[in-house]
Protein backbone atom coordinates (compact mmCIF):
# COMPACT_ATOMS: atom_id res chain seq x y z
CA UNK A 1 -98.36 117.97 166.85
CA UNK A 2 -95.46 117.77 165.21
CA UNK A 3 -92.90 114.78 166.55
CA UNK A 4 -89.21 114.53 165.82
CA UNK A 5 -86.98 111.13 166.27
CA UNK A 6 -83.54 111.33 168.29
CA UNK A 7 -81.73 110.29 165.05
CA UNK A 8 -83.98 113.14 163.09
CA UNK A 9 -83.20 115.53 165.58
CA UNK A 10 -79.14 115.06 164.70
CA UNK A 11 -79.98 116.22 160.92
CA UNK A 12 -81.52 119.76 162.16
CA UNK A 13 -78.80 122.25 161.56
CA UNK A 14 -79.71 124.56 164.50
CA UNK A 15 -81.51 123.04 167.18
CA UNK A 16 -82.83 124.82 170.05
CA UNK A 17 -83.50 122.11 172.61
CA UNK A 18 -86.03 122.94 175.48
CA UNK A 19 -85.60 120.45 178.48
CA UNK A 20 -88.44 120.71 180.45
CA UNK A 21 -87.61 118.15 183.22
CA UNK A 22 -87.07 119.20 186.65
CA UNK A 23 -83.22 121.01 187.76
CA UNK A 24 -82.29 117.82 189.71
CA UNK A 25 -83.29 115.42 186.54
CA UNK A 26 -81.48 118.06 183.86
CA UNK A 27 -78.18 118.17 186.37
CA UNK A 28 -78.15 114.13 185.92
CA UNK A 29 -77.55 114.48 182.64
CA UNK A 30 -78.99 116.43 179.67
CA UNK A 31 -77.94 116.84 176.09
CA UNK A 32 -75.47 118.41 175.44
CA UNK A 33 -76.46 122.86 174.77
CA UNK A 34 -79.89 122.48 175.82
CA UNK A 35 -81.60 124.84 177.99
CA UNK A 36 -83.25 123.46 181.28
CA UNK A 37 -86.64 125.69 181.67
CA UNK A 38 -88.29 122.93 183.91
CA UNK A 39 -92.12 122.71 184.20
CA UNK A 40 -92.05 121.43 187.81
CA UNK A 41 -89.15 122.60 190.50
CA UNK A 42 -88.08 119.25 192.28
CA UNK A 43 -90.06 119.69 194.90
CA UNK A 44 -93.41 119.82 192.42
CA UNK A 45 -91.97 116.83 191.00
CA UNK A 46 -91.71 115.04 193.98
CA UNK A 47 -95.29 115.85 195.40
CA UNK A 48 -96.72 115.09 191.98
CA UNK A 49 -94.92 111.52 192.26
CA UNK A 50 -95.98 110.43 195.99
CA UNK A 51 -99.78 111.90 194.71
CA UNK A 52 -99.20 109.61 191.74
CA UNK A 53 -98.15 106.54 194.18
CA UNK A 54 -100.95 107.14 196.46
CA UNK A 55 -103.70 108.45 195.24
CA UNK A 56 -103.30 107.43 191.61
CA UNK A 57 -103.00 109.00 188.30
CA UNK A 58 -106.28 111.04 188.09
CA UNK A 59 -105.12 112.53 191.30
CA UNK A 60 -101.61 113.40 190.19
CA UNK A 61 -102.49 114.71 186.98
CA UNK A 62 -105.15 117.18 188.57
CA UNK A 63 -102.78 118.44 190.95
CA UNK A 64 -100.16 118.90 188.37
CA UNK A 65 -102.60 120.78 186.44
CA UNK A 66 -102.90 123.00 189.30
CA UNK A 67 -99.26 124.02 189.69
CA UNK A 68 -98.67 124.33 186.07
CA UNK A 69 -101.42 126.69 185.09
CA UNK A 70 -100.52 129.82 187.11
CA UNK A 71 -96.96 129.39 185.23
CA UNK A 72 -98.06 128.87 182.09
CA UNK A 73 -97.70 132.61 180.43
CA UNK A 74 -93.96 133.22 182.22
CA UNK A 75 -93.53 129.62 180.74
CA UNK A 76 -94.53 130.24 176.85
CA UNK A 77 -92.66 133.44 177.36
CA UNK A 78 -89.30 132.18 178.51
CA UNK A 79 -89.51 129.71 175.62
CA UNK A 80 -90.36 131.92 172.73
CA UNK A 81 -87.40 133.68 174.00
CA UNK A 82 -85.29 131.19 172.29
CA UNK A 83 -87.22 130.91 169.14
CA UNK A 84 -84.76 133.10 166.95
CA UNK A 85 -81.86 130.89 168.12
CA UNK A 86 -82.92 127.51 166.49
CA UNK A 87 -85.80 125.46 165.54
CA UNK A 88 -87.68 124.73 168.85
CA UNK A 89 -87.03 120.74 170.22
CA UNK A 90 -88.93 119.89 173.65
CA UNK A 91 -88.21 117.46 175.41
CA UNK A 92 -88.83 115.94 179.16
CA UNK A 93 -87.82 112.15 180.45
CA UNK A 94 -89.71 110.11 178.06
CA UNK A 95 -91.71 112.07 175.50
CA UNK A 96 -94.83 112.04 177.82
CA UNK A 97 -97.25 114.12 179.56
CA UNK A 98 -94.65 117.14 180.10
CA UNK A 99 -93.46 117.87 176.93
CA UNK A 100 -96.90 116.95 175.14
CA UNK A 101 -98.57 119.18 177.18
CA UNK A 102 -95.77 122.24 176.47
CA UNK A 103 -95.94 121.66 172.99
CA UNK A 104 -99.70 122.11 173.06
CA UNK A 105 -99.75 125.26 174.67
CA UNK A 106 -97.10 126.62 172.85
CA UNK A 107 -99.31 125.70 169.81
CA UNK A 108 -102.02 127.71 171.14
CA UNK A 109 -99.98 130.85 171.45
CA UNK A 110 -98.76 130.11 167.52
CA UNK A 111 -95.49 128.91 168.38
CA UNK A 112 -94.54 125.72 166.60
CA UNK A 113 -92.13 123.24 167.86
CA UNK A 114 -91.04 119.77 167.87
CA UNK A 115 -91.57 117.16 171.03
CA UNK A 116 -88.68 114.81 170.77
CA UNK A 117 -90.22 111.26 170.92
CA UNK A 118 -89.22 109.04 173.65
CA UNK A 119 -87.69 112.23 175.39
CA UNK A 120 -83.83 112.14 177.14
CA UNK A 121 -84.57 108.37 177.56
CA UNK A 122 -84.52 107.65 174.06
CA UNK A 123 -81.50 110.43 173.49
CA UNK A 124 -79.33 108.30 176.03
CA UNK A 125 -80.68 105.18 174.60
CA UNK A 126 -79.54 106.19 171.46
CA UNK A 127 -75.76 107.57 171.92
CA UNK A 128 -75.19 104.42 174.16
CA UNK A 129 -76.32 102.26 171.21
CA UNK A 130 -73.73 104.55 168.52
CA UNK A 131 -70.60 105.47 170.13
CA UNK A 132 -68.94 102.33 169.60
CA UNK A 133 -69.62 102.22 165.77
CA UNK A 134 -68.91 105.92 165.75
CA UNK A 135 -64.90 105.38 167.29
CA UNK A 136 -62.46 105.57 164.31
CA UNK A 137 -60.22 102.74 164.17
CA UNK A 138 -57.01 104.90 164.18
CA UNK A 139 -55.70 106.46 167.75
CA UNK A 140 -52.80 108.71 168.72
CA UNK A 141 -51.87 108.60 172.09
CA UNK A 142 -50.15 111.40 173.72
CA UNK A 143 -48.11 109.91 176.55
CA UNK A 144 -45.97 111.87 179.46
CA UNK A 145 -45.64 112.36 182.85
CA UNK A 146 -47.84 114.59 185.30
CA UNK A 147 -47.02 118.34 184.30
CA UNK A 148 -45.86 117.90 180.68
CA UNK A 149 -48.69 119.92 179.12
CA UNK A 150 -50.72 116.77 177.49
CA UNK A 151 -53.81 118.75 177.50
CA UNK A 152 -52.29 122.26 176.41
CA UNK A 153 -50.61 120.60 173.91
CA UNK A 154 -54.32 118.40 172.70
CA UNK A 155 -55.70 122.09 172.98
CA UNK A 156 -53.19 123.41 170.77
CA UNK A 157 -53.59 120.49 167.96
CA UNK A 158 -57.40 121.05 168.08
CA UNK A 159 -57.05 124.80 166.75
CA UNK A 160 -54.33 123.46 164.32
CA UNK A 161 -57.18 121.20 162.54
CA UNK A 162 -56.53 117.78 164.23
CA UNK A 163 -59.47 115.53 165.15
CA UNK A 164 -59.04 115.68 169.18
CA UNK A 165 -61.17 113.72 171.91
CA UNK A 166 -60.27 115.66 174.74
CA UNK A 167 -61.90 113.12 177.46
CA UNK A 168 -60.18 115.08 180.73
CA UNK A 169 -62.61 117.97 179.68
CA UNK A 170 -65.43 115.57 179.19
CA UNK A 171 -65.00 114.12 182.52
CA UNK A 172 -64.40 117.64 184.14
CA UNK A 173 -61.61 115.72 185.75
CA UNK A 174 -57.77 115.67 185.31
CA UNK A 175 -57.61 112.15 186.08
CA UNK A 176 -55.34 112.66 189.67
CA UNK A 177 -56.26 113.00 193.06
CA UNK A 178 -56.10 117.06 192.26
CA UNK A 179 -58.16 116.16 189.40
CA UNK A 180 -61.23 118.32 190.08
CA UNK A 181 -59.47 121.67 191.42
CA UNK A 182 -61.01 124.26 189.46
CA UNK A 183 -63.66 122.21 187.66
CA UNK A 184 -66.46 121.56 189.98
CA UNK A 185 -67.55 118.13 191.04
CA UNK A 186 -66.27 116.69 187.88
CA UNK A 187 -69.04 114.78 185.21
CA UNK A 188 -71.08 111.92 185.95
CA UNK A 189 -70.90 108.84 183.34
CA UNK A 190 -74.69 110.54 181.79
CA UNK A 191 -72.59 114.15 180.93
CA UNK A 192 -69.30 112.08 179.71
CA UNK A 193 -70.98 109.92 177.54
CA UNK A 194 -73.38 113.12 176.32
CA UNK A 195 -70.06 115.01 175.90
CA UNK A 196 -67.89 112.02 173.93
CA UNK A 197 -70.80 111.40 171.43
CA UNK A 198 -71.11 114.99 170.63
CA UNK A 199 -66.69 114.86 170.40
CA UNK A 200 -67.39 111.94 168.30
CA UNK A 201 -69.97 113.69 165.99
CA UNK A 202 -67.28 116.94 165.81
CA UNK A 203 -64.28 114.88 164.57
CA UNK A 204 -66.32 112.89 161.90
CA UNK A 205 -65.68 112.01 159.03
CA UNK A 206 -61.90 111.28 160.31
CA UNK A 207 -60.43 107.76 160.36
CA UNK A 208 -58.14 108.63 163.18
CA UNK A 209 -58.22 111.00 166.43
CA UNK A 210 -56.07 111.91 169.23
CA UNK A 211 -56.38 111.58 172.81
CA UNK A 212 -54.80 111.59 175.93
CA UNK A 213 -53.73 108.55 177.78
CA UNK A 214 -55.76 108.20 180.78
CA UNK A 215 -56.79 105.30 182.70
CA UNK A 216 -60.51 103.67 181.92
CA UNK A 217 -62.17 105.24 185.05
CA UNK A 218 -61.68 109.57 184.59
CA UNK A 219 -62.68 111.24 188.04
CA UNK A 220 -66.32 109.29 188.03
CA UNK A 221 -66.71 108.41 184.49
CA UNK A 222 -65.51 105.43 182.94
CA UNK A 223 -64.37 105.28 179.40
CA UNK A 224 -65.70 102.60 176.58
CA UNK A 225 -64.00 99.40 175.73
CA UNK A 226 -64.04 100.16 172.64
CA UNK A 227 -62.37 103.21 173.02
CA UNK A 228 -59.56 101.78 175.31
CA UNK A 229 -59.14 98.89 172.43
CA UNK A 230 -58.45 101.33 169.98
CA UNK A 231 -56.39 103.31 171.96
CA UNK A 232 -54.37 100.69 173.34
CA UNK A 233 -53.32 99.60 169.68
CA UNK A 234 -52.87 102.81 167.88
CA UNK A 235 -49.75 105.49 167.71
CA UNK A 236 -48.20 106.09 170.77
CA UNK A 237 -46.03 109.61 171.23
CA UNK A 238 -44.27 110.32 174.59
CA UNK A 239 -43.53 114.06 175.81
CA UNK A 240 -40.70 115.36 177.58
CA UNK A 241 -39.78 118.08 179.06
CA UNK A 242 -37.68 119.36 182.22
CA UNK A 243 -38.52 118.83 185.92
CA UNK A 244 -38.65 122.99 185.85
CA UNK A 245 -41.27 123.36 183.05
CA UNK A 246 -43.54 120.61 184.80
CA UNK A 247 -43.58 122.96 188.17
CA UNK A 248 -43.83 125.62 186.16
CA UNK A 249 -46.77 124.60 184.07
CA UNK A 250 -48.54 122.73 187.76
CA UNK A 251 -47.81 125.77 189.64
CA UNK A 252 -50.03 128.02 186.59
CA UNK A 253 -52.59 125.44 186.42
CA UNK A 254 -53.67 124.70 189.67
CA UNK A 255 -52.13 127.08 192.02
CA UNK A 256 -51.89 130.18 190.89
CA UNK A 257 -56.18 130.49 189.71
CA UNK A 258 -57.36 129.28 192.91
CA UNK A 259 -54.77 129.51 195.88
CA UNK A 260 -56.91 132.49 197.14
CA UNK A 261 -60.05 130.79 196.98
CA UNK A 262 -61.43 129.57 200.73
CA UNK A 263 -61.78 126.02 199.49
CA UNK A 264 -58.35 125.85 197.79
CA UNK A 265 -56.54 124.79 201.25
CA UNK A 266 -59.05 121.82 201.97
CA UNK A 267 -59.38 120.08 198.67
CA UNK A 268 -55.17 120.28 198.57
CA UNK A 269 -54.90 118.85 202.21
CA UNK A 270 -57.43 116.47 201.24
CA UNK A 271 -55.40 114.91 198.49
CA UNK A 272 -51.85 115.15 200.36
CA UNK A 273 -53.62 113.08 202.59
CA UNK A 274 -54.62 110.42 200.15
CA UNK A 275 -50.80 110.47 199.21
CA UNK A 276 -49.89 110.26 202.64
CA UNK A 277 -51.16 107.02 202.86
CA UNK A 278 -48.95 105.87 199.91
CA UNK A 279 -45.74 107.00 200.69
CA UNK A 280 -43.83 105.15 203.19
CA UNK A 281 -40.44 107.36 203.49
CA UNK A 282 -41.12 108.81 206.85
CA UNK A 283 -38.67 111.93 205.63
CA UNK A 284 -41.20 112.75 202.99
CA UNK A 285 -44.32 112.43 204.38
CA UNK A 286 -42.87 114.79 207.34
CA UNK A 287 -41.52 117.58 204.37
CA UNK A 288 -45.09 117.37 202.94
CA UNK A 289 -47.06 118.07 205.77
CA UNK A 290 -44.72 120.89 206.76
CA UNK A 291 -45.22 122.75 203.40
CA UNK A 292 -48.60 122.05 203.61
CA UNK A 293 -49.26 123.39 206.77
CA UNK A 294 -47.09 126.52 205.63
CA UNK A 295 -49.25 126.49 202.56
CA UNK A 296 -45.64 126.56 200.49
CA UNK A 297 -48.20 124.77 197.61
CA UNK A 298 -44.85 125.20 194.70
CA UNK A 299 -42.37 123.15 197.26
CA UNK A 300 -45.24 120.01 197.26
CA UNK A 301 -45.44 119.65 194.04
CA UNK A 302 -41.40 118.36 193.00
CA UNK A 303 -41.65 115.49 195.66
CA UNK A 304 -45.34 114.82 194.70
CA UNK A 305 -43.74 114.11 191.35
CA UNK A 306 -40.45 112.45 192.18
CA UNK A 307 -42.00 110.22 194.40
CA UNK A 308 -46.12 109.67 193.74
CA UNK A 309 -46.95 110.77 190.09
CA UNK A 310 -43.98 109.81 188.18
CA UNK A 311 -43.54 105.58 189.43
CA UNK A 312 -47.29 105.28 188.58
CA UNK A 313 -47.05 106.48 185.11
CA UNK A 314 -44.35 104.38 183.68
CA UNK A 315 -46.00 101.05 184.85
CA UNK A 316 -49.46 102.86 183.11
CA UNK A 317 -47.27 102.93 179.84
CA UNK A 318 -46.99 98.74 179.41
CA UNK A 319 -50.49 98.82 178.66
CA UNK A 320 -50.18 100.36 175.06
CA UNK A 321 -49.20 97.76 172.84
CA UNK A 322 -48.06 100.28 169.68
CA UNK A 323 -45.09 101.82 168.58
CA UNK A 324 -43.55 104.65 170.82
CA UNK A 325 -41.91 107.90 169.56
CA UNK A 326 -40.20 110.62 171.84
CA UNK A 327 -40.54 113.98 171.49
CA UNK A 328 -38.44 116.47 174.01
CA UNK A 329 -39.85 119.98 173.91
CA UNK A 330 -39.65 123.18 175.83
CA UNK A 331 -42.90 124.07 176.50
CA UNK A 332 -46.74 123.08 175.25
CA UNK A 333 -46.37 125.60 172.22
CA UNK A 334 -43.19 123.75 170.96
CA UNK A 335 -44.53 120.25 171.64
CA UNK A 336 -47.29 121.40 169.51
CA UNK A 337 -45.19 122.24 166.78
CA UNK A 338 -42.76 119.04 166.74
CA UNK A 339 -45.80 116.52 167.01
CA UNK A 340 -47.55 118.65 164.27
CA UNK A 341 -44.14 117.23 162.17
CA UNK A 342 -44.43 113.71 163.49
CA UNK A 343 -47.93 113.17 163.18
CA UNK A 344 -47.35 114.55 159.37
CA UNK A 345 -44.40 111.72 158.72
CA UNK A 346 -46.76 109.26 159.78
CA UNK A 347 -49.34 110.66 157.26
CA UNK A 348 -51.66 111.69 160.14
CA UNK A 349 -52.98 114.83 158.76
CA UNK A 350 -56.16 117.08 160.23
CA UNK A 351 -59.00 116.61 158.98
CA UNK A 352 -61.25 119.87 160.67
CA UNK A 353 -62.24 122.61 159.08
CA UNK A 354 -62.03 126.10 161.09
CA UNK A 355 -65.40 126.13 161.35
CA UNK A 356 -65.74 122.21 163.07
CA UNK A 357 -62.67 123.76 165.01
């Protein structure tokens, strides 16, 4: 049987990695691009366990022989699928029974593949253990208030060639109380911390990356120290632009996608309600609740900045202990294009390739 390490499996060029856990354990966390083709459905898994817990292992095993083998040919067949894609990694929670067993049949049927040793257990062990040594001591941090563009503008910088850790798409979270409109329940810390070592992997060999800055806890991930050391120290460039462009650029972002959507309504009154409970000027509180209940979404959004967003973020600022430089800009495309300049004066240049890009 041929058996692959979790730092072996990071040389492979084109890995096709087969998680065979159950849907509930692969939506926990998984590595990043593998496909889930579970052995058990979580119900299996669960029976299998309380057999296991009562009855003992003989009696587990036997039973999960039974709901395997009527599954096995759809099984081998789904998997060989893949084989043209990539060399064939599988995997389950700790290199065990599951994937041993796969890899066996799939030997039988003359398909050859690797069984990851120590499984997603070891994977997670392992990027836990390297993302620290793997953060370049150099950060620029792009500063500005709620609406500026920050991540349009990181977006932007990433095609130009610029080593980028875009954490607000790790997290699936905007880092607000609107934070996950649009993206779901936003990432647990597993899926972050999958997502940054495999950012951290994309921008190497650079000495220096940008990011956004965000506070240490994203939506429901929380950030490294090490990461928050080095960003806290490094470069520090604030955006401006106009109250109008901010609207403007809220408004596209998180109104205009979804406002038709049956859940758009809820999560919105959800979160003027959490702001509700911060603002104490009775006249505001009594202008947001009207718009909101006339669903006037683009009338919200000026006082939510005025008065909620924009007080926060300046007393976020006198955390960052490094030099500051403005930059006022139109729009995302021109920010771009003026840090581009900047970031070249301070002999940042990128580092990416098109083809890392």
């Amino acid at each position: 049987m041929k058996e692959i390490s979790v730092e072996e499996l990071f040389t492979i060029k084109n890995p096709m990695i087969i998680d065979i856990r159950s849907p509930i354990e692969f939506k926990d966390g998984a590595i990043p691009g593998a496909i889930n083709i579970p052995l058990f459905t979580d119900e299996e898994r669960q029976e299998i366990g309380t057999i296991y817990k009562n009855d003992g292992q003989a009696a587990a095993k036997w039973r999960a022989m039974e709901l395997v083998s009527p599954k096995i040919p759809e099984l081998l067949h789904t998997i060989k699928s893949y084989q043209l894609k990539g060399e064939l990694v599988i995997h389950c929670w700790r290199g065990g029974m599951r994937s041993k067993a796969v890899v066996t049949f799939l030997e039988f049927a003359g398909i050859y593949a690797w069984k990851l040793i120590g499984g997603y257990k070891a994977y997670r062990h392992y990027i836990l253990e390297n993302i620290p040594s793997m953060i370049p001591n150099q950060s620029v941090v792009l500063h500005g208030m709620t609406g500026v563009g920050k991540t349009e503008v990181l977006k932007i910088l990433t095609k130009k060639g610029y080593p980028v850790l875009d954490l607000e798409d790790m997290a699936a979270h905007r880092g607000s109380i609107f934070g996950t409109i649009g993206l779901g329940e936003g990432n647990n810390q597993k899926t972050f911390d999958s997502l940054l070592f495999k950012g951290l992997q994309d921008i190497n060999p650079s000495d220096y990356f940008l990011v956004e800055a965000e506070s240490k806890r994203i939506g429901k991930a929380v950030q490294p120290e090490k990461l928050m050391d080095v960003k806290f120290n490094g470069i520090n460039i604030y955006l401006h632009t106009t109250i109008e462009q901010r609207v403007k650029l809220l408004v596209s972002e998180y109104i205009l996608p979804y406002q038709n959507e049956e859940w758009f309504h809820t999560k919105i009154s959800q979160g003027i309600e959490k702001v509700l409970k911060r603002i104490k000027n009775t006249e505001l509180k009594t202008s947001l609740i009207e718009f909101l209940n006339e669903r006037n979404y683009r009338e919200i959004i000026p006082i939510l900045l005025e008065h909620y967003y924009d007080p926060r973020y300046d007393h976020a600022r006198q955390e960052y202990g490094g030099t500051f430089y403005d930059i006022y800009a139109e729009n995302p495309e021109d920010a771009a294009e003026k840090i581009a300049i900047k970031l070249e004066e301070l002999s940042f240049h990128p580092t990416m390739t098109l083809k890392n890009v």
